[in-house]
C-alpha atoms as a PDB file:
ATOM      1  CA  UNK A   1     117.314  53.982  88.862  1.00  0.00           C
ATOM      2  CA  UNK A   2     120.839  55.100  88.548  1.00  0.00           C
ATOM      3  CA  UNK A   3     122.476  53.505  84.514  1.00  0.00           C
ATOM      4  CA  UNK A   4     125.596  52.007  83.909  1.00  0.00           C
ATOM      5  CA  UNK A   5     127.190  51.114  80.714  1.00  0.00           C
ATOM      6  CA  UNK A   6     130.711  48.695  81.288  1.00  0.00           C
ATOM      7  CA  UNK A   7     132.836  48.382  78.046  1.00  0.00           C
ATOM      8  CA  UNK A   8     134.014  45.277  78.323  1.00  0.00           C
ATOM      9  CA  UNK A   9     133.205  42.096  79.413  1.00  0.00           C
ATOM     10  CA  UNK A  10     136.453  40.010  80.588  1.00  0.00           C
ATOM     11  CA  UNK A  11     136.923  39.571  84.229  1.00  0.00           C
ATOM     12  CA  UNK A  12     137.400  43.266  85.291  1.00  0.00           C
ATOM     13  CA  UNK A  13     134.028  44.163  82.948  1.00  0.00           C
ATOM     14  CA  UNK A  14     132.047  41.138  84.569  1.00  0.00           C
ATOM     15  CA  UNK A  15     133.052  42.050  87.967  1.00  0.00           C
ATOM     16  CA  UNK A  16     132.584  45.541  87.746  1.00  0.00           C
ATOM     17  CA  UNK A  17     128.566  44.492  86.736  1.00  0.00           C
ATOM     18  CA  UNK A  18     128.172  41.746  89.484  1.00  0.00           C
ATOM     19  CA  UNK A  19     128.872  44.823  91.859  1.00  0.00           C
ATOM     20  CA  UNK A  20     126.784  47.186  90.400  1.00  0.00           C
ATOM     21  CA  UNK A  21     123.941  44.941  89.396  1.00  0.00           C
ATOM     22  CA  UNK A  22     123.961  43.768  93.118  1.00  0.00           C
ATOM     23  CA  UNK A  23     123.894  47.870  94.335  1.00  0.00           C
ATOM     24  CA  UNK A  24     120.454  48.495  92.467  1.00  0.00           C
ATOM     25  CA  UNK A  25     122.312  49.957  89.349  1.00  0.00           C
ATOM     26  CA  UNK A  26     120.876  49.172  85.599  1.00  0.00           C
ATOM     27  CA  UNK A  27     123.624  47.503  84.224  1.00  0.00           C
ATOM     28  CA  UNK A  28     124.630  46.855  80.575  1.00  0.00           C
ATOM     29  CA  UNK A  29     127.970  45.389  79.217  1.00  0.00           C
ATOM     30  CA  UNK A  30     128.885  46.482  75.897  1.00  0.00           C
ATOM     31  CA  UNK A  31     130.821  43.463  74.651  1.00  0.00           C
ATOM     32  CA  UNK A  32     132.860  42.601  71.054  1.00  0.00           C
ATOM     33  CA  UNK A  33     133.106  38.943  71.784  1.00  0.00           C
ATOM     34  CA  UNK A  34     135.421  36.316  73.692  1.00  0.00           C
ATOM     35  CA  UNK A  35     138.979  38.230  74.370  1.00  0.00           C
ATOM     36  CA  UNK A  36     141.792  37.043  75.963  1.00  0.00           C
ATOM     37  CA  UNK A  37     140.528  34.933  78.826  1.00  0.00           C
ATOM     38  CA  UNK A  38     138.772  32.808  76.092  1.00  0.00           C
ATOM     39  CA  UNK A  39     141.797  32.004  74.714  1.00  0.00           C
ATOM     40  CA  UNK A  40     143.432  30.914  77.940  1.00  0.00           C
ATOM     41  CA  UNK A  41     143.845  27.123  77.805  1.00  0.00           C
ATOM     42  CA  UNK A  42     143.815  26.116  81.646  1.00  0.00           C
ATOM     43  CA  UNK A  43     143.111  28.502  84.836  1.00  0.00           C
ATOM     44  CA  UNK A  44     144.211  27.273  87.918  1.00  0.00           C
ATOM     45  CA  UNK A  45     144.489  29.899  90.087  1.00  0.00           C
ATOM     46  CA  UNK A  46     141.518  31.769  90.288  1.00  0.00           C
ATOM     47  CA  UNK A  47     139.308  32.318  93.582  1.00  0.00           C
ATOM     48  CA  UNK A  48     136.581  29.725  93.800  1.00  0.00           C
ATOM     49  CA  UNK A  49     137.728  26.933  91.363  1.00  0.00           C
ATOM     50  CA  UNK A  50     138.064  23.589  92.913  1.00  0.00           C
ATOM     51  CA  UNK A  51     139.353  22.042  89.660  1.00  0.00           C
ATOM     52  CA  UNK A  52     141.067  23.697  86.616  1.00  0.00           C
ATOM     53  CA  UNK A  53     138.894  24.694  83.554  1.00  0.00           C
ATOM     54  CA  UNK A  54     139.048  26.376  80.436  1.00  0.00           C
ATOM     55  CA  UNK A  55     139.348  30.211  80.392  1.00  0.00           C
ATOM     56  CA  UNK A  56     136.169  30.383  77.723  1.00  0.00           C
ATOM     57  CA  UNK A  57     134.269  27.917  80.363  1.00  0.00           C
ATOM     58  CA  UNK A  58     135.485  30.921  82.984  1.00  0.00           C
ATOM     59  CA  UNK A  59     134.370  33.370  80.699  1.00  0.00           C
ATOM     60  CA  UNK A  60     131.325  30.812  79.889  1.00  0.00           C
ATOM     61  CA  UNK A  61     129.991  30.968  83.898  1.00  0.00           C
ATOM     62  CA  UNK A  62     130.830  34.421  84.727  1.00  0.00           C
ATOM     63  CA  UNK A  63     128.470  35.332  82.366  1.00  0.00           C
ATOM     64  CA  UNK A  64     126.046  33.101  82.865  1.00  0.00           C
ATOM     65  CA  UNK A  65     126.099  34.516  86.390  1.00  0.00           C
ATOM     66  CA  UNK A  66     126.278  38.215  85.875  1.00  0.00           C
ATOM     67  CA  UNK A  67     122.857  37.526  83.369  1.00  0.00           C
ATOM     68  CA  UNK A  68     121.257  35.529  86.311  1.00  0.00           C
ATOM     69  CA  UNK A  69     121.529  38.641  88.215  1.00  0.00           C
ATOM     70  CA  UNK A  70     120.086  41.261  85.541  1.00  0.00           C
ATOM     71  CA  UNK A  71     123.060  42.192  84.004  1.00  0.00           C
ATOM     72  CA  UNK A  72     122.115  43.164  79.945  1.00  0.00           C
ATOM     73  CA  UNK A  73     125.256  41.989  77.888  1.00  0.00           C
ATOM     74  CA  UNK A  74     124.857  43.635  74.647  1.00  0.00           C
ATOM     75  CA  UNK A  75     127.191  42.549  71.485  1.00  0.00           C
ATOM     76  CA  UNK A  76     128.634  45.776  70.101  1.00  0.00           C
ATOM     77  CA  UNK A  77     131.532  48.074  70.053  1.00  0.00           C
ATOM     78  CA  UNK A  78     131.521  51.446  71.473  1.00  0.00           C
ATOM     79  CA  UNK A  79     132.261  53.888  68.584  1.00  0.00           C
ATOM     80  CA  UNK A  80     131.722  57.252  70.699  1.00  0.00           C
ATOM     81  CA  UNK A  81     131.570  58.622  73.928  1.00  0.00           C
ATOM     82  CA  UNK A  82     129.553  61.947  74.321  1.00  0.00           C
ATOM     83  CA  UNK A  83     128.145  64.268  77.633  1.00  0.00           C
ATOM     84  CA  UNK A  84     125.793  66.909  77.509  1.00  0.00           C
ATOM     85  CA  UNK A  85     123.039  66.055  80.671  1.00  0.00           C
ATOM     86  CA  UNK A  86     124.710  62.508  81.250  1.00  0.00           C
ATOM     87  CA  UNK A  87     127.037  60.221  79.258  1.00  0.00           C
ATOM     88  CA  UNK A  88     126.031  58.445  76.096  1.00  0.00           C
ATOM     89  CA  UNK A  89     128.240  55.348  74.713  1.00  0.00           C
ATOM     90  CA  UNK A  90     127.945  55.250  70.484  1.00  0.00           C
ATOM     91  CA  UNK A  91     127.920  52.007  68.694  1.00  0.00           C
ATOM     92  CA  UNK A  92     127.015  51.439  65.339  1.00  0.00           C
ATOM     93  CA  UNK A  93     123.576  50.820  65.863  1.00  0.00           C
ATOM     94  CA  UNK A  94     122.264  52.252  68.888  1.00  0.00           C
ATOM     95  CA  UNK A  95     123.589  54.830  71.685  1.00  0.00           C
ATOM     96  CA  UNK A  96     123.605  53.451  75.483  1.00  0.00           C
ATOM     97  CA  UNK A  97     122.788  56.612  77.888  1.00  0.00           C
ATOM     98  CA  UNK A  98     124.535  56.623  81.120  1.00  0.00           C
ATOM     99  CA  UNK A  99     124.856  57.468  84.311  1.00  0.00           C
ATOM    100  CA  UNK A 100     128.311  56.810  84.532  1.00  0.00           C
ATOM    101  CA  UNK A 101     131.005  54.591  82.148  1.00  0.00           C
ATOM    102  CA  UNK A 102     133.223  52.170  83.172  1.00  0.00           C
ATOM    103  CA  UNK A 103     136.086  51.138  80.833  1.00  0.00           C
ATOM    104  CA  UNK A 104     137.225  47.279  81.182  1.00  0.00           C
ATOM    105  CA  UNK A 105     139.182  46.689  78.054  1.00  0.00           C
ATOM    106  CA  UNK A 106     141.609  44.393  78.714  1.00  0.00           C
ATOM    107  CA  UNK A 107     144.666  43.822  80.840  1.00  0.00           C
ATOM    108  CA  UNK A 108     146.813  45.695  78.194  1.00  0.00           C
ATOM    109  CA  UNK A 109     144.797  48.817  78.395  1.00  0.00           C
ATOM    110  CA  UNK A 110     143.621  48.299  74.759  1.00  0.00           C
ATOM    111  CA  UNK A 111     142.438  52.030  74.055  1.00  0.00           C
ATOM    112  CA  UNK A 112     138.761  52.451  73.018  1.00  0.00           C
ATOM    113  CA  UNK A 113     139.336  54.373  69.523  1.00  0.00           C
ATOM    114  CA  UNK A 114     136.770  56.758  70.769  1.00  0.00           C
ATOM    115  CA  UNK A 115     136.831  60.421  69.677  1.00  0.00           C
ATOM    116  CA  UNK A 116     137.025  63.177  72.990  1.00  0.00           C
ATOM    117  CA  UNK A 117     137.766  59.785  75.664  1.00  0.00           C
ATOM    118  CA  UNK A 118     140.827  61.258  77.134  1.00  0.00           C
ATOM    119  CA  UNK A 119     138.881  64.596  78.191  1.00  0.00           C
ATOM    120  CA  UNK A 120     136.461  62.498  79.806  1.00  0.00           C
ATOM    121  CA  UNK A 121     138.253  60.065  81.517  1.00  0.00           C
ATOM    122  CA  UNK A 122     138.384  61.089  85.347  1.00  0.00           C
ATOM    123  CA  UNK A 123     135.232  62.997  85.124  1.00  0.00           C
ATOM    124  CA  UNK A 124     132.841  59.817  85.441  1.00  0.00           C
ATOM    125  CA  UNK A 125     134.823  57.606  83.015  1.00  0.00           C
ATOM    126  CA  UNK A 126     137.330  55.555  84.832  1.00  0.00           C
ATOM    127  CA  UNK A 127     139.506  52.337  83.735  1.00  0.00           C
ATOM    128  CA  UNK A 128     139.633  49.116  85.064  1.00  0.00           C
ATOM    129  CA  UNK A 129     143.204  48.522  84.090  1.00  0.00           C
ATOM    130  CA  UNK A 130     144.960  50.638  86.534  1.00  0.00           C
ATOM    131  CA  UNK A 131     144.003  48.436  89.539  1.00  0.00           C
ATOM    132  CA  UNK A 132     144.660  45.222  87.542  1.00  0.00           C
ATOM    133  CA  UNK A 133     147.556  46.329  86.423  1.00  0.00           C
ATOM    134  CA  UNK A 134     148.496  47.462  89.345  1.00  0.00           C
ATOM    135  CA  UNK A 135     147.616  44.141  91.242  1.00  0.00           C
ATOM    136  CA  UNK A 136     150.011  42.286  89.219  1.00  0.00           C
ATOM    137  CA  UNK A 137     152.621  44.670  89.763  1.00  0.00           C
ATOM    138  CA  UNK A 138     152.298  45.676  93.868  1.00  0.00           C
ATOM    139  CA  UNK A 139     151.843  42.203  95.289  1.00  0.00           C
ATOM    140  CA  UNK A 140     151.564  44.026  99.129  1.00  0.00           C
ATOM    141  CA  UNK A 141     147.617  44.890  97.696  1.00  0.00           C
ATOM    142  CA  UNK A 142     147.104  41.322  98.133  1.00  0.00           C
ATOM    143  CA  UNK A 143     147.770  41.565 102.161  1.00  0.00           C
ATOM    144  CA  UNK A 144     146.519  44.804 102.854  1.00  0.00           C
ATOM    145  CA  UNK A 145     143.369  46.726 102.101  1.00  0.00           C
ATOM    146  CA  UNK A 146     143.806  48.647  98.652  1.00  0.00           C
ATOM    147  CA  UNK A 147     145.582  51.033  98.475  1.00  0.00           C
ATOM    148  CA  UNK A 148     147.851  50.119 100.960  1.00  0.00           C
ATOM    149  CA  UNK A 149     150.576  52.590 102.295  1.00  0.00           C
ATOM    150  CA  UNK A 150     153.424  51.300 101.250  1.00  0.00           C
ATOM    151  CA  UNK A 151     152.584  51.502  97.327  1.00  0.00           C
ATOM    152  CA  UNK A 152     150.678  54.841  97.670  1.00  0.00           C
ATOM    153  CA  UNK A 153     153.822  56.769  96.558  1.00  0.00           C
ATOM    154  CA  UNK A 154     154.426  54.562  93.792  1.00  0.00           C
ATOM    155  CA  UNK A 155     151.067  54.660  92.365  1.00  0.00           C
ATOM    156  CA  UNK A 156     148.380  56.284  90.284  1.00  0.00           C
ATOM    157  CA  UNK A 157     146.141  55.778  93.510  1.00  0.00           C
END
């Protein structure tokens, strides 16, 4: 069974593990705590909700859900990032081997301080914040199937 280690476990981190979870793939999320979405006081405007609630009660149920599913969530913070047969994420008290790495820290791209990351990156370690980032910036993604044509020039995709 094909390993993947997320980094990250705010909405981009828990979705990316809902999909892999779901595809067959061993799934962990490496995870420091609550981040911003914990701090949010009311969501409104998110797919699904029929009422308002918290962002930590989003946080809270997302999850809950992703662990229903088989989804490890594993409090620590990635220290390293190594390859030699297949990808390893370093914390401070255990290395995660991977198949491949996803990177899902946080809407400002909050940078990993992990030693070799940029070398790596593109080669089986990609970032969730370009497409969220993106998202919020190319509204057309919302009616058309990503990436649409009209923001393909003006884009990283």
């Amino acid at each position: 069974m094909s390993k993947i280690v997320i980094v990250g476990s705010g909405p981009a981190g828990v979705s990316a593990a809902l999909y892999a979870v779901r595809a067959g793939v061993d799934t962990t999320v490496l995870t420091k705590g609550p981040g911003a979405l914990d701090r949010a006081e009311k969501i409104e405007n998110y797919y699904g909700l029929a009422q308002p609630v918290s962002g930590a009660e989003l946080e809270r149920r997302s999850i809950e859900n992703a662990k229903r599913l088989g989804v490890r969530f594993v409090t620590a913070e990635a220290v390293g990032l190594t390859y030699t047969d297949k990808l390893t994420v370093e914390t401070i008290g255990e290395d995660y081997p991977a198949d491949a790495v996803i990177l899902a820290t946080g809407a400002s791209r909050t940078v990993p301080h992990i030693p070799g990351l940029a070398g790596l990156e593109g080669h089986g370690v990609p970032s969730a914040t370009p497409f969220s980032t993106a998202a919020r910036m190319w509204p057309c993604w919302a009616a058309e199937p990503m990436p649409c044509t009209r923001c393909r020039p003006c884009c990283r995709w």
